[in-house]
C-alpha atoms as a PDB file:
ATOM      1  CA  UNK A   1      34.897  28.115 -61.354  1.00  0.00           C
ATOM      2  CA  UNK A   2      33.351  30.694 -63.666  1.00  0.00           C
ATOM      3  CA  UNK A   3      35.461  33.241 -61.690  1.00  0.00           C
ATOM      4  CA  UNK A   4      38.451  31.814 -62.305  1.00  0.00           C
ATOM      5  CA  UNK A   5      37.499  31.915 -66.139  1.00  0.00           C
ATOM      6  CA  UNK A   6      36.305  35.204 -65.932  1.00  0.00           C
ATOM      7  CA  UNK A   7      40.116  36.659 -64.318  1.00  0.00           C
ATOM      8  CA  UNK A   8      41.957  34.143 -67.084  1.00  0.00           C
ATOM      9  CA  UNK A   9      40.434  36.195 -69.708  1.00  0.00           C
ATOM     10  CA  UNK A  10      40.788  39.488 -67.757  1.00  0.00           C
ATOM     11  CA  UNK A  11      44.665  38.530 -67.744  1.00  0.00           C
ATOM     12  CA  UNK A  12      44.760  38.078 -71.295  1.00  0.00           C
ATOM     13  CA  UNK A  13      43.113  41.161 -71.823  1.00  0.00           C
ATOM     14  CA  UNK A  14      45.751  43.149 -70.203  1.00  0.00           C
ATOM     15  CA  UNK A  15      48.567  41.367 -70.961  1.00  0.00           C
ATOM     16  CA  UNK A  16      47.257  42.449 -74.687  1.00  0.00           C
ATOM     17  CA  UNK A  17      46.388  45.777 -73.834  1.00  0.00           C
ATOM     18  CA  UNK A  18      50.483  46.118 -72.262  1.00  0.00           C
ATOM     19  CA  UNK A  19      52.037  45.254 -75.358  1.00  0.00           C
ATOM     20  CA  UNK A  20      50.197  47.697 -77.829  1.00  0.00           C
ATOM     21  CA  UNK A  21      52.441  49.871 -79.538  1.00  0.00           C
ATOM     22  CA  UNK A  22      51.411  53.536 -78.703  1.00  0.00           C
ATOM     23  CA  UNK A  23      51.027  55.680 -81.440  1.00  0.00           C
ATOM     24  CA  UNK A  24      50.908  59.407 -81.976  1.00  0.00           C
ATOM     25  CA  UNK A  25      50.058  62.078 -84.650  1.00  0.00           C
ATOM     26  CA  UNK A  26      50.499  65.555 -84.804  1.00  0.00           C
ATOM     27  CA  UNK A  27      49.814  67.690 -87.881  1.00  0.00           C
ATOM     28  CA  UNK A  28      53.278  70.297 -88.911  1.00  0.00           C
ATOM     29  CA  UNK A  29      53.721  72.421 -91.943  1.00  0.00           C
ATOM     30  CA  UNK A  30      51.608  70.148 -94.235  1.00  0.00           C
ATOM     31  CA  UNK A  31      53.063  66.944 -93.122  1.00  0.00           C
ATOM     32  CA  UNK A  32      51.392  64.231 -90.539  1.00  0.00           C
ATOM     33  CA  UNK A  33      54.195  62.595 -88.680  1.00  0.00           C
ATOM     34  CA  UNK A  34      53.320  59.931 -86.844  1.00  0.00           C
ATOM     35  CA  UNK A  35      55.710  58.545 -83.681  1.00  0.00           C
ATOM     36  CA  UNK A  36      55.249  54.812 -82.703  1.00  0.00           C
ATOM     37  CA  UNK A  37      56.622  53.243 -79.674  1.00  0.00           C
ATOM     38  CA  UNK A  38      58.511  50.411 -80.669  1.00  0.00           C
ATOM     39  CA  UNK A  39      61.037  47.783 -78.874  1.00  0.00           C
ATOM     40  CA  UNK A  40      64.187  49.646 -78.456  1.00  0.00           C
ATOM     41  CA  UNK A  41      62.404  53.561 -78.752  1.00  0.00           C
ATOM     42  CA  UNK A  42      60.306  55.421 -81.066  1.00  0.00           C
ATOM     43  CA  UNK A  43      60.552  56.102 -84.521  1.00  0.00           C
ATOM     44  CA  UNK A  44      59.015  58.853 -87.081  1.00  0.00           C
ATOM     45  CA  UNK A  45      56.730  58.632 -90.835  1.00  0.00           C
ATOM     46  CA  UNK A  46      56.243  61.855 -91.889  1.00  0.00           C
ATOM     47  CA  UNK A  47      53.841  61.890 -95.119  1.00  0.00           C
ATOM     48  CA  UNK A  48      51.695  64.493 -97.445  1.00  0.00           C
ATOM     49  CA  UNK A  49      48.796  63.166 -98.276  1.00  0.00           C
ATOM     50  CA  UNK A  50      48.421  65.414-101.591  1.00  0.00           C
ATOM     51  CA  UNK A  51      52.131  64.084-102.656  1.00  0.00           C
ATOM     52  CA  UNK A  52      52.007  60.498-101.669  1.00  0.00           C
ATOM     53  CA  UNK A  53      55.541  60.501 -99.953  1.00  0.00           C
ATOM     54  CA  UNK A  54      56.496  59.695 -97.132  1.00  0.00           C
ATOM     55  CA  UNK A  55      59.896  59.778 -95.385  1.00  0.00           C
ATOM     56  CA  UNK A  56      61.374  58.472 -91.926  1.00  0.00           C
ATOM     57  CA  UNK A  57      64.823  57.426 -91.037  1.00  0.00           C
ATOM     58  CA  UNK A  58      63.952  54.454 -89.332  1.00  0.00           C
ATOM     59  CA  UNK A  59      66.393  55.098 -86.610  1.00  0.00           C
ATOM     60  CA  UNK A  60      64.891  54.955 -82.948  1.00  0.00           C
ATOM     61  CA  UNK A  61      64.882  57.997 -80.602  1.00  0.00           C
ATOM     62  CA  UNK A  62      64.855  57.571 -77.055  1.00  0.00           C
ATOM     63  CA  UNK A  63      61.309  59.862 -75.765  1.00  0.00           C
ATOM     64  CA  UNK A  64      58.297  60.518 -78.192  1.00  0.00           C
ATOM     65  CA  UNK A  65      59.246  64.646 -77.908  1.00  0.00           C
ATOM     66  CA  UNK A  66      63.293  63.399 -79.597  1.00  0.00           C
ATOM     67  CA  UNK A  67      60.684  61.421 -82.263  1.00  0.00           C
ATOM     68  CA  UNK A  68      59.102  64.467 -82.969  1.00  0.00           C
ATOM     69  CA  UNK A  69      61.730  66.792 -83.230  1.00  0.00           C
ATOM     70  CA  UNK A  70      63.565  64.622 -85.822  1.00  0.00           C
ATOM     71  CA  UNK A  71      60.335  63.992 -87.839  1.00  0.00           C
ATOM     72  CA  UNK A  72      59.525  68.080 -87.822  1.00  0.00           C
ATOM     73  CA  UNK A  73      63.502  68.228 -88.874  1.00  0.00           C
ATOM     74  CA  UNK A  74      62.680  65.587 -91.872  1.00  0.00           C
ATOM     75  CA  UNK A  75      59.622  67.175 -92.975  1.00  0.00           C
ATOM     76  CA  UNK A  76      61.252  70.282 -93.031  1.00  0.00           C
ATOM     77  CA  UNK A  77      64.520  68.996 -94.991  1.00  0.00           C
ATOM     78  CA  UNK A  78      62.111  67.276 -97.611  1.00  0.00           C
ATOM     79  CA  UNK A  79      59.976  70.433 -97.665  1.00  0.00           C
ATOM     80  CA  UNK A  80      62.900  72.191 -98.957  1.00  0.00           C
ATOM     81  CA  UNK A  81      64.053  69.734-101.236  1.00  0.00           C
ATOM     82  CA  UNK A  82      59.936  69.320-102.854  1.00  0.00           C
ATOM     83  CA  UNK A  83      59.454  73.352-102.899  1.00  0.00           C
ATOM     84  CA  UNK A  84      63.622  74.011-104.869  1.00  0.00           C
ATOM     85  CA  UNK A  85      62.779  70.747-107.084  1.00  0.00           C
ATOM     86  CA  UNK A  86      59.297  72.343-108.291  1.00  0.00           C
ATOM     87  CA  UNK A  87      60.842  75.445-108.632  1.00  0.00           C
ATOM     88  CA  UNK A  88      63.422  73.876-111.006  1.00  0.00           C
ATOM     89  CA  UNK A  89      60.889  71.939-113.132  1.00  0.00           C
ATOM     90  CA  UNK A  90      58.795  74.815-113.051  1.00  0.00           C
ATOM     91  CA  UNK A  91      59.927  78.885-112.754  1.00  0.00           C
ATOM     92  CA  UNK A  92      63.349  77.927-113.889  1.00  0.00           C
ATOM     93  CA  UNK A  93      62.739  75.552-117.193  1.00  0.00           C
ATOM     94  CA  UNK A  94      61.478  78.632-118.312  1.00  0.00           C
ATOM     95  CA  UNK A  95      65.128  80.184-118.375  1.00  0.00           C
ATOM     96  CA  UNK A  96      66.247  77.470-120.670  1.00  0.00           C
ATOM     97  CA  UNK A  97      68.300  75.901-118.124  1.00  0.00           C
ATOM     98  CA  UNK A  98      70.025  72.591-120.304  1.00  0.00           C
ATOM     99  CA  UNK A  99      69.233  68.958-119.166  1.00  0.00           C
ATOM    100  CA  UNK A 100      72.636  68.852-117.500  1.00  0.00           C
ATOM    101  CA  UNK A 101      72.066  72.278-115.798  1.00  0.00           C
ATOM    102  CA  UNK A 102      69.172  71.268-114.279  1.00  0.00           C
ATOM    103  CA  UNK A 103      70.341  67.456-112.886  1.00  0.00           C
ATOM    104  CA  UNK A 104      73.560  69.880-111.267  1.00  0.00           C
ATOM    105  CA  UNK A 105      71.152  71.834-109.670  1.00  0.00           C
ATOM    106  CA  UNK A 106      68.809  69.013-108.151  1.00  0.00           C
ATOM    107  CA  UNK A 107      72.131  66.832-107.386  1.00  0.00           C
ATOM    108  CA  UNK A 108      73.002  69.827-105.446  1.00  0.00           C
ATOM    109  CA  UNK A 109      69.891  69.815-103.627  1.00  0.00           C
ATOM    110  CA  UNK A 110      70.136  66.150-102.881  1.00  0.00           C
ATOM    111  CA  UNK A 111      73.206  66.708-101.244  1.00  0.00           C
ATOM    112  CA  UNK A 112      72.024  69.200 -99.163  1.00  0.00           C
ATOM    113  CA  UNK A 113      69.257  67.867 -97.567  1.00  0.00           C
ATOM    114  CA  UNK A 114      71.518  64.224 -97.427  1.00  0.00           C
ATOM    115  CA  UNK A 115      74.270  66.310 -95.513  1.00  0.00           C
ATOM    116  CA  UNK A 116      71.715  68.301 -93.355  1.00  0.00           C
ATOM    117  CA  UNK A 117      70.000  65.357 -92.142  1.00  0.00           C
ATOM    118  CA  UNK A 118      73.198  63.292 -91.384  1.00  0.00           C
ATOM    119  CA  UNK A 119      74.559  65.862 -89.484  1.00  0.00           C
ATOM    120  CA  UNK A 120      71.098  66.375 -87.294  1.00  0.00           C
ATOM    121  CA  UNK A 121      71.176  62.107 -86.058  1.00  0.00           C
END
């Protein structure tokens, strides 16, 4: 009797242990993006720490490695658009660059990254 307890609970314990979500982590450029296994594939957060931001696309990928790749893409694309932005606010205010100047220059960064990571899904 206490054996059949003993494999009820053992059953539980892997049927648990099956339906984890597997999670990974790899440090690039800065950024920690992490890849979870979910239902229908894994999906990407990419964050800095230092900036408190973090990105993903919430779109599933079909292996870990495709996960990765578009979460190195996104940190990239958002690395771009952080290190131009700062630049603007900072190097650039110094030219005397008006309000409206400056917004054209960050809408045009916007866009950028927008189009570049549209056309990499």
């Amino acid at each position: 009797m206490n054996d059949g307890i003993l494999l009820r609970t053992t059953d539980a314990v892997d049927h648990v242990v099956e339906t984890m979500t597997e999670i990974r982590e790899e440090f690039y450029h800065g950024w920690v993006i992490r890849v979870a296994q979910e239902q229908v594939g894994y999906t990407f957060q990419c964050w800095m720490s230092e900036q408190q931001i973090s990105v993903t696309d919430a779109q599933p990928y079909l292996t870990f490695e495709h996960a990765f790749r578009a979460g190195r893409w996104r940190a990239d694309l958002e690395s771009v658009r952080l290190s131009l932005t700062t630049f603007l606010h900072g190097k650039l205010h110094r030219l005397l660059l008006n309000a409206d100047e400056r917004s054209a220059l960050e809408n045009s960064i916007a866009q950028y990254i927008d189009t570049a990571r549209s056309q990499s899904s």
